[in-house]
C-alpha atoms as a PDB file:
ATOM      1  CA  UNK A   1      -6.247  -7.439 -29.127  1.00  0.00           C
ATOM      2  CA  UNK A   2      -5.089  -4.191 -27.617  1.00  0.00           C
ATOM      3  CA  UNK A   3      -1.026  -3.401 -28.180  1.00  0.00           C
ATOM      4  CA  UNK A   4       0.790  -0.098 -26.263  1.00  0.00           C
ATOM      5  CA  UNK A   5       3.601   1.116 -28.451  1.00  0.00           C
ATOM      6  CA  UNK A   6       5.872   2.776 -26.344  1.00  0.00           C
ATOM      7  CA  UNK A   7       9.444   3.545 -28.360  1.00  0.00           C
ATOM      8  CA  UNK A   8      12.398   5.561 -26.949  1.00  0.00           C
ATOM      9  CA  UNK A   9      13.052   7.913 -30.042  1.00  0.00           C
ATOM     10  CA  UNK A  10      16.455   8.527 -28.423  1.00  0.00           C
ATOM     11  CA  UNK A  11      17.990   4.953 -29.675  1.00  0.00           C
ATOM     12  CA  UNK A  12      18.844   4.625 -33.595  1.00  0.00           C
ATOM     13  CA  UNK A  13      16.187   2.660 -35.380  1.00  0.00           C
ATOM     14  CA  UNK A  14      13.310   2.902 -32.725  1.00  0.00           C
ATOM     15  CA  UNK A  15      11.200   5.515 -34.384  1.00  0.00           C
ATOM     16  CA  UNK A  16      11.412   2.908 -37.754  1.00  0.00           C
ATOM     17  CA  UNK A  17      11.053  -0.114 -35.992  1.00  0.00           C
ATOM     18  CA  UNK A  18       7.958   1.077 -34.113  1.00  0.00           C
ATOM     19  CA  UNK A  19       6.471   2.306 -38.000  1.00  0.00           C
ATOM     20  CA  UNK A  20       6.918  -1.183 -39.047  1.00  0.00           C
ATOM     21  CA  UNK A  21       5.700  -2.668 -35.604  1.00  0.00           C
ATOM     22  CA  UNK A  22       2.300  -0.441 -35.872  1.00  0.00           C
ATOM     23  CA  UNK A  23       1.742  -1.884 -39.773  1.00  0.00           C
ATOM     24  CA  UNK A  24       2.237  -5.549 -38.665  1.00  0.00           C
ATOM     25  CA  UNK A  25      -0.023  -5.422 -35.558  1.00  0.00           C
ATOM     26  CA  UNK A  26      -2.318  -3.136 -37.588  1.00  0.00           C
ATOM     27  CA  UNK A  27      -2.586  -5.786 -40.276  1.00  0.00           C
ATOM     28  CA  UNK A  28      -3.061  -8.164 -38.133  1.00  0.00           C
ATOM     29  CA  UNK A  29      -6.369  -6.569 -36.610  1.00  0.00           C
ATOM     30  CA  UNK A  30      -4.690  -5.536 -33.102  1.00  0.00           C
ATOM     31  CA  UNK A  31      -5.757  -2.036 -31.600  1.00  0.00           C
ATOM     32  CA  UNK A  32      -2.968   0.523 -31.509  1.00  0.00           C
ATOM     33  CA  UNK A  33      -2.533   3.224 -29.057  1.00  0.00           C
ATOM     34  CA  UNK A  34       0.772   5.028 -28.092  1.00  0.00           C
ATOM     35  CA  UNK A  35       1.644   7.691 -25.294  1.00  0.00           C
ATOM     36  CA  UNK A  36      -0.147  10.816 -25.777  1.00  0.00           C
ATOM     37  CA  UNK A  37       3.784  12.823 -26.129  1.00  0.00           C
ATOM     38  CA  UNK A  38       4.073  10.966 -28.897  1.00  0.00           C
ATOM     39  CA  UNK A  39       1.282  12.146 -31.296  1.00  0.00           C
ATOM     40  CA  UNK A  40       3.449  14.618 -33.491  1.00  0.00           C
ATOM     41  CA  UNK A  41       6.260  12.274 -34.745  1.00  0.00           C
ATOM     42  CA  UNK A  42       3.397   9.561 -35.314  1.00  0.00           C
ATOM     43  CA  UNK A  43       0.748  11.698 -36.339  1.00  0.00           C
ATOM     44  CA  UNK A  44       0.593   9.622 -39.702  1.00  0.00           C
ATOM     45  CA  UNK A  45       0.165   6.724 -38.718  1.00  0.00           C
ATOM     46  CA  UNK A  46      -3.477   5.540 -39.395  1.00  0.00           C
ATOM     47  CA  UNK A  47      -5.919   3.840 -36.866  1.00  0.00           C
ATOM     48  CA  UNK A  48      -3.943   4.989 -33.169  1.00  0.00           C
ATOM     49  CA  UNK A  49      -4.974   6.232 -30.475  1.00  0.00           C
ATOM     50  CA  UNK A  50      -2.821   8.390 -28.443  1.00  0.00           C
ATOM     51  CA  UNK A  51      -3.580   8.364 -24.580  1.00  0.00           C
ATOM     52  CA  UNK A  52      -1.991  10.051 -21.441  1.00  0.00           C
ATOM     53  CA  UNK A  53      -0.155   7.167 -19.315  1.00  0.00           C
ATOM     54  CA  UNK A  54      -3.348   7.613 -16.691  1.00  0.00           C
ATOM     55  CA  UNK A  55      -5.450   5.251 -19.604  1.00  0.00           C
ATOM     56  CA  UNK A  56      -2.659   3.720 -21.541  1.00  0.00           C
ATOM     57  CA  UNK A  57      -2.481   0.681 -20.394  1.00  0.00           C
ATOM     58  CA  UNK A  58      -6.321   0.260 -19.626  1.00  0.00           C
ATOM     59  CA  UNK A  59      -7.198  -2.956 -21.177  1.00  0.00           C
ATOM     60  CA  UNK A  60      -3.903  -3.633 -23.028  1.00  0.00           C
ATOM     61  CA  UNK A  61      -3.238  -7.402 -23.912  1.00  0.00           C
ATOM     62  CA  UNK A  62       1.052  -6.239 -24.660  1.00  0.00           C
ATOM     63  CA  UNK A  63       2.569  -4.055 -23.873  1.00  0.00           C
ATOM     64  CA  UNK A  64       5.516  -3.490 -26.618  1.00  0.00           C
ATOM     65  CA  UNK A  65       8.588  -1.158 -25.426  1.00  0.00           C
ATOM     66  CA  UNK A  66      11.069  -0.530 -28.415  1.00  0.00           C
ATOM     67  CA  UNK A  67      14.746   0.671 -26.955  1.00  0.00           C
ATOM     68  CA  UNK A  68      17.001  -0.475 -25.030  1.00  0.00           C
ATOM     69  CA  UNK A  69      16.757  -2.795 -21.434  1.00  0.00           C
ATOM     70  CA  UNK A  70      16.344   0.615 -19.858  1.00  0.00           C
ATOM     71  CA  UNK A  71      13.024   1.388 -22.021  1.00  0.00           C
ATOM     72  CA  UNK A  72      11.925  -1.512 -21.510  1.00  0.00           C
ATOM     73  CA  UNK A  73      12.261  -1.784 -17.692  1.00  0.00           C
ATOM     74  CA  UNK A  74      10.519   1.748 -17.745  1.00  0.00           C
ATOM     75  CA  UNK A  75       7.524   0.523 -19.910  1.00  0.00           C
ATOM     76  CA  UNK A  76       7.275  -2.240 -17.156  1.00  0.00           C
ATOM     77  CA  UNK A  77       7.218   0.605 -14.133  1.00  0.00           C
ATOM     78  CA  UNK A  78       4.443   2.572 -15.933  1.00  0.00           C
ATOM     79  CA  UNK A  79       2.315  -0.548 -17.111  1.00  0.00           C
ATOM     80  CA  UNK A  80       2.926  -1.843 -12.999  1.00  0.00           C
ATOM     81  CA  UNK A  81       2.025   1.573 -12.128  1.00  0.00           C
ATOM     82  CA  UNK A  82      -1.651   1.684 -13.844  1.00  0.00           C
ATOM     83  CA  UNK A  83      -1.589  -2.424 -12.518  1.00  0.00           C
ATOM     84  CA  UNK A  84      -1.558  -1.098  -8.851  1.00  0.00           C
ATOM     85  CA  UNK A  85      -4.029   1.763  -9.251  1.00  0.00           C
ATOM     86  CA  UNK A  86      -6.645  -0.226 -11.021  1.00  0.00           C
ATOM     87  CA  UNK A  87      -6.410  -3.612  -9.241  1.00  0.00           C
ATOM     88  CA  UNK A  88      -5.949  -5.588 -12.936  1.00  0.00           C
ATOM     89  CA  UNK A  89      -3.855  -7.613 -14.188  1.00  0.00           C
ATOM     90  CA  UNK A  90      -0.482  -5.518 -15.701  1.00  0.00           C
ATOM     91  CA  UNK A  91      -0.316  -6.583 -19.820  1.00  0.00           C
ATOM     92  CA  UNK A  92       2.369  -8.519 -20.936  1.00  0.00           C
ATOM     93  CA  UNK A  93       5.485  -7.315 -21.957  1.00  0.00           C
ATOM     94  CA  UNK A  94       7.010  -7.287 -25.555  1.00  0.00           C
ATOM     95  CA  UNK A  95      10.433  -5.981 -25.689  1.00  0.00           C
ATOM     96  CA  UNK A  96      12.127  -4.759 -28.831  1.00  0.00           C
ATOM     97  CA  UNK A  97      15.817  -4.386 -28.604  1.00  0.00           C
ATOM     98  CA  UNK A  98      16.997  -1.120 -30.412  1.00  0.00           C
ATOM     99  CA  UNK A  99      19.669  -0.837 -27.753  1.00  0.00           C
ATOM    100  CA  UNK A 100      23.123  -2.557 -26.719  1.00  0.00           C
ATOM    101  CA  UNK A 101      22.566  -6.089 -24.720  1.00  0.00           C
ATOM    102  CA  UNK A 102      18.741  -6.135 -25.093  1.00  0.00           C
ATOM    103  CA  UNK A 103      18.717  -8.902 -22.172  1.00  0.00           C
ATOM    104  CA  UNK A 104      14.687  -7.907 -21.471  1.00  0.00           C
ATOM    105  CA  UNK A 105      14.285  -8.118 -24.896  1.00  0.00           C
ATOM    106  CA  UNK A 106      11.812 -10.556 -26.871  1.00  0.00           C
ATOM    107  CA  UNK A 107      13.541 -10.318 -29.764  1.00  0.00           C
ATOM    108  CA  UNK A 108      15.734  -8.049 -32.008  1.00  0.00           C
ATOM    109  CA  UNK A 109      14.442  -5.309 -34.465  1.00  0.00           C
ATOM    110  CA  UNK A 110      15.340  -7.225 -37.219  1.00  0.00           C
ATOM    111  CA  UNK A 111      13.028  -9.933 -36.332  1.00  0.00           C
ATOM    112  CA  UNK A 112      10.178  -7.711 -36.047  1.00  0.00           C
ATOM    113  CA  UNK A 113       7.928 -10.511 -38.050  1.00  0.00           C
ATOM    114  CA  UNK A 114       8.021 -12.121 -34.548  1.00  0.00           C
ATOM    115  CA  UNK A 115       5.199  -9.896 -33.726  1.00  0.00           C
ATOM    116  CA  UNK A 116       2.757 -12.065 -35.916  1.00  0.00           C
ATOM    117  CA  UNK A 117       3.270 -14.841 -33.251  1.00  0.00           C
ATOM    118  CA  UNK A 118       1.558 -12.497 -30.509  1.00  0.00           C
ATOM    119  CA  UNK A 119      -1.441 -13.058 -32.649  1.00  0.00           C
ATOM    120  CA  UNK A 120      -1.203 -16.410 -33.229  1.00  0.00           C
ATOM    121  CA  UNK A 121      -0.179 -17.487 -29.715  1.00  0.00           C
ATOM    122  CA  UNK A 122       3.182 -19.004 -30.414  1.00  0.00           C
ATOM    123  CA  UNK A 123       4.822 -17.661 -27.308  1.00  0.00           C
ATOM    124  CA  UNK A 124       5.610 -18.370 -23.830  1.00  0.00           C
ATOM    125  CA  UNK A 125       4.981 -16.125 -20.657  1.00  0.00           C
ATOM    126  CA  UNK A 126       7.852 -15.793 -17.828  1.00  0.00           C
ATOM    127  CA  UNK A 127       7.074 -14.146 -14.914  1.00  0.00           C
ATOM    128  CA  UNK A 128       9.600 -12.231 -13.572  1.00  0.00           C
ATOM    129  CA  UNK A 129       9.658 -12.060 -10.062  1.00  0.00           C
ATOM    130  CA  UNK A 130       9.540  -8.097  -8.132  1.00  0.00           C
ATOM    131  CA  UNK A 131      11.549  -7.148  -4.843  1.00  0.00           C
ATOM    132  CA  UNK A 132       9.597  -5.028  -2.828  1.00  0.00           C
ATOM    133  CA  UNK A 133      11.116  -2.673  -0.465  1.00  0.00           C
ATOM    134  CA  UNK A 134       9.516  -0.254   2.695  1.00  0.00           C
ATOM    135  CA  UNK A 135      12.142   2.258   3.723  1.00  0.00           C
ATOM    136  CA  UNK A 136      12.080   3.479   7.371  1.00  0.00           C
ATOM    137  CA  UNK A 137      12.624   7.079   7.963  1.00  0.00           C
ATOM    138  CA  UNK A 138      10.949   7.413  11.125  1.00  0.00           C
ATOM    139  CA  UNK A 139       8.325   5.951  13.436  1.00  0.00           C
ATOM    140  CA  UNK A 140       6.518   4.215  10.538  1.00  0.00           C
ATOM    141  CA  UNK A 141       8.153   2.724   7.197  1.00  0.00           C
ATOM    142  CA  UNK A 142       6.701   4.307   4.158  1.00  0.00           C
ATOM    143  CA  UNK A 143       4.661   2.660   1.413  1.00  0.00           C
ATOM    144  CA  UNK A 144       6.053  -0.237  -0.339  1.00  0.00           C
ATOM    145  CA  UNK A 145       7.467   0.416  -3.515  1.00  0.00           C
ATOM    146  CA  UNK A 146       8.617  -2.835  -5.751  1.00  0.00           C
ATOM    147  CA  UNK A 147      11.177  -3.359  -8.283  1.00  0.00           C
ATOM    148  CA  UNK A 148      12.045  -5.255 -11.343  1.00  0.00           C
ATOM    149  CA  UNK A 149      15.819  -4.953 -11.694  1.00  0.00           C
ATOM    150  CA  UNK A 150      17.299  -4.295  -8.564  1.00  0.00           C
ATOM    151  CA  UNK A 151      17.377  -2.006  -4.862  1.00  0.00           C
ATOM    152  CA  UNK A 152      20.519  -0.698  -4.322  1.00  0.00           C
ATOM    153  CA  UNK A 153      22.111   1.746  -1.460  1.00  0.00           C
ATOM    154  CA  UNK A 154      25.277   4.388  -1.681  1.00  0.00           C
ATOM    155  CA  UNK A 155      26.546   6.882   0.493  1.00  0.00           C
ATOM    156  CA  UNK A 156      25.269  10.160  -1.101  1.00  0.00           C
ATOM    157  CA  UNK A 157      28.911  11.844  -0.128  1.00  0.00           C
ATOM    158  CA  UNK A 158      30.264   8.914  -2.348  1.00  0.00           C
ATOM    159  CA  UNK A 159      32.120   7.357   0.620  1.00  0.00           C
ATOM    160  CA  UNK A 160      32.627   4.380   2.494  1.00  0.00           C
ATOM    161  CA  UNK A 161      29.759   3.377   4.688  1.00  0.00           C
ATOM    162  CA  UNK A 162      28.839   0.572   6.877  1.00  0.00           C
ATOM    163  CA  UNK A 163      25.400  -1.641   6.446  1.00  0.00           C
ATOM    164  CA  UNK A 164      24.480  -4.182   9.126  1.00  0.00           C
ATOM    165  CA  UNK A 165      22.465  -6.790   7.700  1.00  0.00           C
ATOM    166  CA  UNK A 166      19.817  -9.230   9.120  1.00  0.00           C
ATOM    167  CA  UNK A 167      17.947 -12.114   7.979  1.00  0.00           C
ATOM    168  CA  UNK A 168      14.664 -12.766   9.582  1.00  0.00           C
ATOM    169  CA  UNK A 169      15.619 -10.607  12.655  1.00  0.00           C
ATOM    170  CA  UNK A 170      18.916 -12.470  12.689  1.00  0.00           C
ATOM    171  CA  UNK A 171      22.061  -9.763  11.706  1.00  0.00           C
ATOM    172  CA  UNK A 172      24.142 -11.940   9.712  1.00  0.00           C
ATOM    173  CA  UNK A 173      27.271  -9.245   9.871  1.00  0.00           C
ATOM    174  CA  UNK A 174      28.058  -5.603   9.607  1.00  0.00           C
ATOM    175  CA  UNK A 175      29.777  -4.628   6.335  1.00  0.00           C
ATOM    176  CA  UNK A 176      31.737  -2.150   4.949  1.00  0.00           C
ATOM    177  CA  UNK A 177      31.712  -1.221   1.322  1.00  0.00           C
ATOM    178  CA  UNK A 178      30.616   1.350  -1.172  1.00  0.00           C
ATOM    179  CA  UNK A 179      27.365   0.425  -1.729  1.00  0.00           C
ATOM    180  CA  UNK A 180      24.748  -2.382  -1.470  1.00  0.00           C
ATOM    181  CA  UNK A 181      22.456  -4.201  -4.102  1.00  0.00           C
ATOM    182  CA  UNK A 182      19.863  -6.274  -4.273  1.00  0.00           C
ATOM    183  CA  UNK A 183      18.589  -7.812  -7.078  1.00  0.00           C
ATOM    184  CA  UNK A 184      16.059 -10.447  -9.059  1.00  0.00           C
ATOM    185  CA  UNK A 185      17.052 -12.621 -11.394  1.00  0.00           C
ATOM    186  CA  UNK A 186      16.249 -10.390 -14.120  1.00  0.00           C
ATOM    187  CA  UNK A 187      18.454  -7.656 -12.577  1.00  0.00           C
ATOM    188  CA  UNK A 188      21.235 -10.131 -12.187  1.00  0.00           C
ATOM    189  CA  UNK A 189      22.695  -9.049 -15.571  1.00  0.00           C
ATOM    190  CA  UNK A 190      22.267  -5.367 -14.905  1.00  0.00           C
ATOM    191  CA  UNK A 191      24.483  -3.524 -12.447  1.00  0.00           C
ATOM    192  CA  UNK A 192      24.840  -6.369  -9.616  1.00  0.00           C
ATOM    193  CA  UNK A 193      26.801  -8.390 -12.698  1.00  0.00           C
ATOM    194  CA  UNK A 194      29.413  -5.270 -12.588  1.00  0.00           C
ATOM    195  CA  UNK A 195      29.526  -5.804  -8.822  1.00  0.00           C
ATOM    196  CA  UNK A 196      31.013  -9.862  -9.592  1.00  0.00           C
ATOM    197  CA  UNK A 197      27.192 -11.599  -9.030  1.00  0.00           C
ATOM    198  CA  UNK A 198      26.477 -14.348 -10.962  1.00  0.00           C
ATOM    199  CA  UNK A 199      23.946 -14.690 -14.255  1.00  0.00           C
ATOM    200  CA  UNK A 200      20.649 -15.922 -12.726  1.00  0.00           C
ATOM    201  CA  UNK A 201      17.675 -17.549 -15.358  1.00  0.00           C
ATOM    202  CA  UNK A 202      14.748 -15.026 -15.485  1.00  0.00           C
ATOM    203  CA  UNK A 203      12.162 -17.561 -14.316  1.00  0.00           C
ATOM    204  CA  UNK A 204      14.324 -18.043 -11.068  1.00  0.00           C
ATOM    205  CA  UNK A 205      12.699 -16.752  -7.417  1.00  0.00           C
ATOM    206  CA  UNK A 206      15.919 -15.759  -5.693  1.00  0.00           C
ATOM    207  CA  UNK A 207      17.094 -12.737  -3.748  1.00  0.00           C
ATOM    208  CA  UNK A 208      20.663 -11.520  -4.405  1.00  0.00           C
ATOM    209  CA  UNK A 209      22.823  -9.869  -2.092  1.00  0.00           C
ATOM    210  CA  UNK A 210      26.066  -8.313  -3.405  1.00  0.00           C
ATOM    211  CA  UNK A 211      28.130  -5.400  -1.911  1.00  0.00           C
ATOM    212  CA  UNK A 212      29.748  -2.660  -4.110  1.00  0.00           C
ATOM    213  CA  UNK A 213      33.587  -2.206  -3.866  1.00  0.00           C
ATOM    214  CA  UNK A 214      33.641  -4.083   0.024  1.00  0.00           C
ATOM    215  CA  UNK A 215      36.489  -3.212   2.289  1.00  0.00           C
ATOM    216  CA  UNK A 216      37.115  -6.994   2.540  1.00  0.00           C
ATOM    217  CA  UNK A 217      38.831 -10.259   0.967  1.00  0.00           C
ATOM    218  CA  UNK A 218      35.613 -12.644   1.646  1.00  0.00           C
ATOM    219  CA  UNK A 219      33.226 -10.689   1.157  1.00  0.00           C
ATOM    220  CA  UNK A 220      30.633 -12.792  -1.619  1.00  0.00           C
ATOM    221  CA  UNK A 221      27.270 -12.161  -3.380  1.00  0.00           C
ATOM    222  CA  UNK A 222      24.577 -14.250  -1.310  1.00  0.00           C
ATOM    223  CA  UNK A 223      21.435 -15.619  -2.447  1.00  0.00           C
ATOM    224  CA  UNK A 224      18.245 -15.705  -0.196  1.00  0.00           C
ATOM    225  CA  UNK A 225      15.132 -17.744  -0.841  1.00  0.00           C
ATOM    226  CA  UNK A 226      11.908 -15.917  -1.470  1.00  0.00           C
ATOM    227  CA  UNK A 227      10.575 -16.051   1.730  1.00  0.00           C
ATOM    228  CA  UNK A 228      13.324 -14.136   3.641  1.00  0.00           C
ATOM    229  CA  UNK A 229      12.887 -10.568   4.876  1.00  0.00           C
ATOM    230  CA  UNK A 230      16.314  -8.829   4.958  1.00  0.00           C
ATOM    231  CA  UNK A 231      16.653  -5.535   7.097  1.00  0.00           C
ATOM    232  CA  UNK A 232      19.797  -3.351   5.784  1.00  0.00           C
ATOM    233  CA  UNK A 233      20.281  -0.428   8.789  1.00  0.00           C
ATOM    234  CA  UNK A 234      22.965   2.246   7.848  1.00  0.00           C
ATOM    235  CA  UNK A 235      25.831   2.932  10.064  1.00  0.00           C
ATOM    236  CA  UNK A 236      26.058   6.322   9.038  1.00  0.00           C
ATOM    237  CA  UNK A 237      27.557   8.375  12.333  1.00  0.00           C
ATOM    238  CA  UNK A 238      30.377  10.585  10.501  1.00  0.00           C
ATOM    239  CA  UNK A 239      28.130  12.150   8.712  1.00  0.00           C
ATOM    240  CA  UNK A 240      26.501  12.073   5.080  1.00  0.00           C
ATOM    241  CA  UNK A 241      23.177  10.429   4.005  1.00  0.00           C
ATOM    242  CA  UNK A 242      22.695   6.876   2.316  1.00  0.00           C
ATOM    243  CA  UNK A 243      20.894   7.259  -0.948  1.00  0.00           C
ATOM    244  CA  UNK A 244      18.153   4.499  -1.741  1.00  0.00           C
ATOM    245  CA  UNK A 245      17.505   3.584  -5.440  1.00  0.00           C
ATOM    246  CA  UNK A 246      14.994   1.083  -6.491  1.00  0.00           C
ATOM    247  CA  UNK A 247      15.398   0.426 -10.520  1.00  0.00           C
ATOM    248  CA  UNK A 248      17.746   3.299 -10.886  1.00  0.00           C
ATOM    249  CA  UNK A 249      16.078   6.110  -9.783  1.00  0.00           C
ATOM    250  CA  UNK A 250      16.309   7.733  -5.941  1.00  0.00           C
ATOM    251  CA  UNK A 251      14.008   6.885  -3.580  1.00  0.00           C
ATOM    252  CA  UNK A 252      14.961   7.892  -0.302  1.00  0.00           C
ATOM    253  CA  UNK A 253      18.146   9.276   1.516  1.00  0.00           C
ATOM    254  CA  UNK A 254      18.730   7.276   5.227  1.00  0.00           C
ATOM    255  CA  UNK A 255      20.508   8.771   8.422  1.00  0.00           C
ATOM    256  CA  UNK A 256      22.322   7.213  10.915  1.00  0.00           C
ATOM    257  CA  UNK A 257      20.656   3.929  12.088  1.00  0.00           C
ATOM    258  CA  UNK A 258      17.788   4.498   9.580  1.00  0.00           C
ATOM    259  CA  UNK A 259      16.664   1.274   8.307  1.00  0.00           C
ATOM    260  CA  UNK A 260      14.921  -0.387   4.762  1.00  0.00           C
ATOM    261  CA  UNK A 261      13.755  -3.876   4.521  1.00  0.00           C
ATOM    262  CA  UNK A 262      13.862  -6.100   1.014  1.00  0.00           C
ATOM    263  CA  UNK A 263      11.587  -8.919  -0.030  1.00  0.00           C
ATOM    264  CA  UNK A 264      10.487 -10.951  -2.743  1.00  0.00           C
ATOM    265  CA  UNK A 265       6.773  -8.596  -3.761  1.00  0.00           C
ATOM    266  CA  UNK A 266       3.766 -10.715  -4.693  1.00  0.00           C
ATOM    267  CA  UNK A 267       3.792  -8.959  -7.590  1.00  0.00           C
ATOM    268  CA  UNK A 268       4.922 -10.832 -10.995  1.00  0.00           C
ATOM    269  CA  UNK A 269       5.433  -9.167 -14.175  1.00  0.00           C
ATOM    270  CA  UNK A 270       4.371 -11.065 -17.423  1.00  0.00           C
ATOM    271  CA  UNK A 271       7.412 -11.010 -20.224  1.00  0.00           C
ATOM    272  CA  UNK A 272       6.716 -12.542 -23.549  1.00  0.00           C
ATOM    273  CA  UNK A 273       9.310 -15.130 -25.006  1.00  0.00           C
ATOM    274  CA  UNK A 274       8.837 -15.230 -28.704  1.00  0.00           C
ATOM    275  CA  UNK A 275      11.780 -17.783 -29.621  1.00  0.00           C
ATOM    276  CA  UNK A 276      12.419 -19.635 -26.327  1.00  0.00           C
ATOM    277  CA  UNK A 277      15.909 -18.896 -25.926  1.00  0.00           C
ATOM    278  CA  UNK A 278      16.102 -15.466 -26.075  1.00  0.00           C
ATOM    279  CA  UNK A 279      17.689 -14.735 -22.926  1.00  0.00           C
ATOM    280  CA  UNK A 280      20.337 -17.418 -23.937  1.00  0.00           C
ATOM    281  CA  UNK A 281      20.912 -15.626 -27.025  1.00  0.00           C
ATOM    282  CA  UNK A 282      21.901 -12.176 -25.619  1.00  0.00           C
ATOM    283  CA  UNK A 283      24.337 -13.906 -23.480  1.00  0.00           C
ATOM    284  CA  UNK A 284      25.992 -15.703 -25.522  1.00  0.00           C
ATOM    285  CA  UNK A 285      26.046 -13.005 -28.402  1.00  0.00           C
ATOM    286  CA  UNK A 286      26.995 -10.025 -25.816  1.00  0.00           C
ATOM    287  CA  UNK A 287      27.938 -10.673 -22.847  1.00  0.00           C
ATOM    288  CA  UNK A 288      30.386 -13.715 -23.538  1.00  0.00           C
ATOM    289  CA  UNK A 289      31.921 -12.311 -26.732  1.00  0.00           C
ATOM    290  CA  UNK A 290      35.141  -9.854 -26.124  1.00  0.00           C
ATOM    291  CA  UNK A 291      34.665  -6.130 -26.601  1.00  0.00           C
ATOM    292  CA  UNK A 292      35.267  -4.783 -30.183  1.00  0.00           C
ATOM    293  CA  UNK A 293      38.070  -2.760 -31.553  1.00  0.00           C
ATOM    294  CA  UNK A 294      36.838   1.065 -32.423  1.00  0.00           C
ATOM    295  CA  UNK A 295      38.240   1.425 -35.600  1.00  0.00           C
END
């Protein structure tokens, strides 16, 4: 059993948590390997490899991303990444939650004995669904690009903009707001939640709709099955470019009647549920609990 170890040192208690993670799976006979930037502050741990991201994932059974929901999602893009180029299968995901919510998150790293169940088998696989978008700069749209969390659009000036939308070839209205998203069910508890979408189950194949800040009283987040292919074309004629991001980084800027397209990708990616209800868990804990007092 191969494991990837891929910690953000930037959040409290990942460097320790990923010690204890590489003696468990080590004990446990698993094959350890961890991003090749990463040698120096792990160069005592025994019986690791350290490989450039090109060969990381080569082979991996999990892929285990200690951090926040943001290092994990990244893990996910790089382990996708290698997916694509080679033609295999991408490795399961194991997330670790060092972080705030943790909603992408196996488990917490206090639990980190939950790692013994990845050699045991006592876990269950969800496959998160991927939106996959082609933006259209000119004659010809460019290369697909897919994402976990979510595709949203903003006016690069940070002002109000205009998006007509169609469904299928059919516009379904012009809108006016500050911004656009669209999102999986995974990324429904990520920045289309601040927007006012709903909470969507992981294991859910939905697109969501929701418009950021809309000049409007009715406007609502919509949901679209799978199979619909939703064209966004930017009203842009005073001026200033609409900036494309797909899982929080920029990939494009759109002019005036420029054009992207969102869909559901064939692409799944495998997450690992070690307790069954972790998703449950990080709502209920976070997300439904008031804010605390600073003291």
């Amino acid at each position: 059993m191969k494991c990837v170890i891929d910690p953000n040192l930037s959040k409290k208690a990942a460097f320790q948590t990923a010690l204890l993670a590489c003696d468990r799976l080590r004990r446990n006979g698993a094959a350890l390997c961890m991003p090749a930037h990463l040698s120096e502050p792990f160069s005592a741990v025994p019986d690791i490899r350290f490989l450039p991201y090109d060969t990381l994932f080569a082979d991996a059974d999990f892929a285990i991303a200690i951090g926040g929901d943001g290092t994990i999602l990244r893990c996910a893009e790089k382990n996708l990444a290698h997916s694509l180029r080679t033609k295999t299968h991408p490795a399961k995901i194991v997330g670790i939650n060092t972080g705030t919510l943790g909603f992408l998150a196996a488990f917490e790293a206090n639990e980190i004995d939950m790692l013994d169940r990845l050699c045991t088998g006592e876990y269950a696989i969800t496959k998160r669904m991927m939106l996959k978008t082609r933006i259209r700069t000119d004659a010809d749209a460019a290369a697909p690009v897919h994402a976990l969390n979510d595709i949203y659009a903003s006016r690069a000036n940070g002002r109000i903009c205009d998006f007509a939308v169609a469904v299928d070839g059919h516009e379904i209205g012009v809108y006016r707001a500050d911004g656009i998203i669209f999102s999986t069910p995974t990324g429904s508890t990520a920045y289309a939640l601040s927007a006012g979408g709903p909470v969507m189950e992981p294991d859910l194949s939905l697109i969501e709709m929701n418009l950021i800040c809309p000049h409007s009283l009715f406007a609502r987040p919509m949901l679209f099955a799978p199979h619909r292919e939703i064209c966004v074309t930017y009203r842009g004629a005073g001026g200033g470019g609409l900036s494309v991001f797909v899982d929080g980084e920029k990939n494009a800027v759109l002019r005036n009647m420029q054009s992207f397209t969102v869909t559901c990708s064939e692409l799944v990616m495998p997450f690992v549920d070690c307790k069954g209800h972790a998703f449950y868990d990080a709502l209920n804990g976070k997300l439904m609990q008031p804010l605390k007092r600073s003291e």
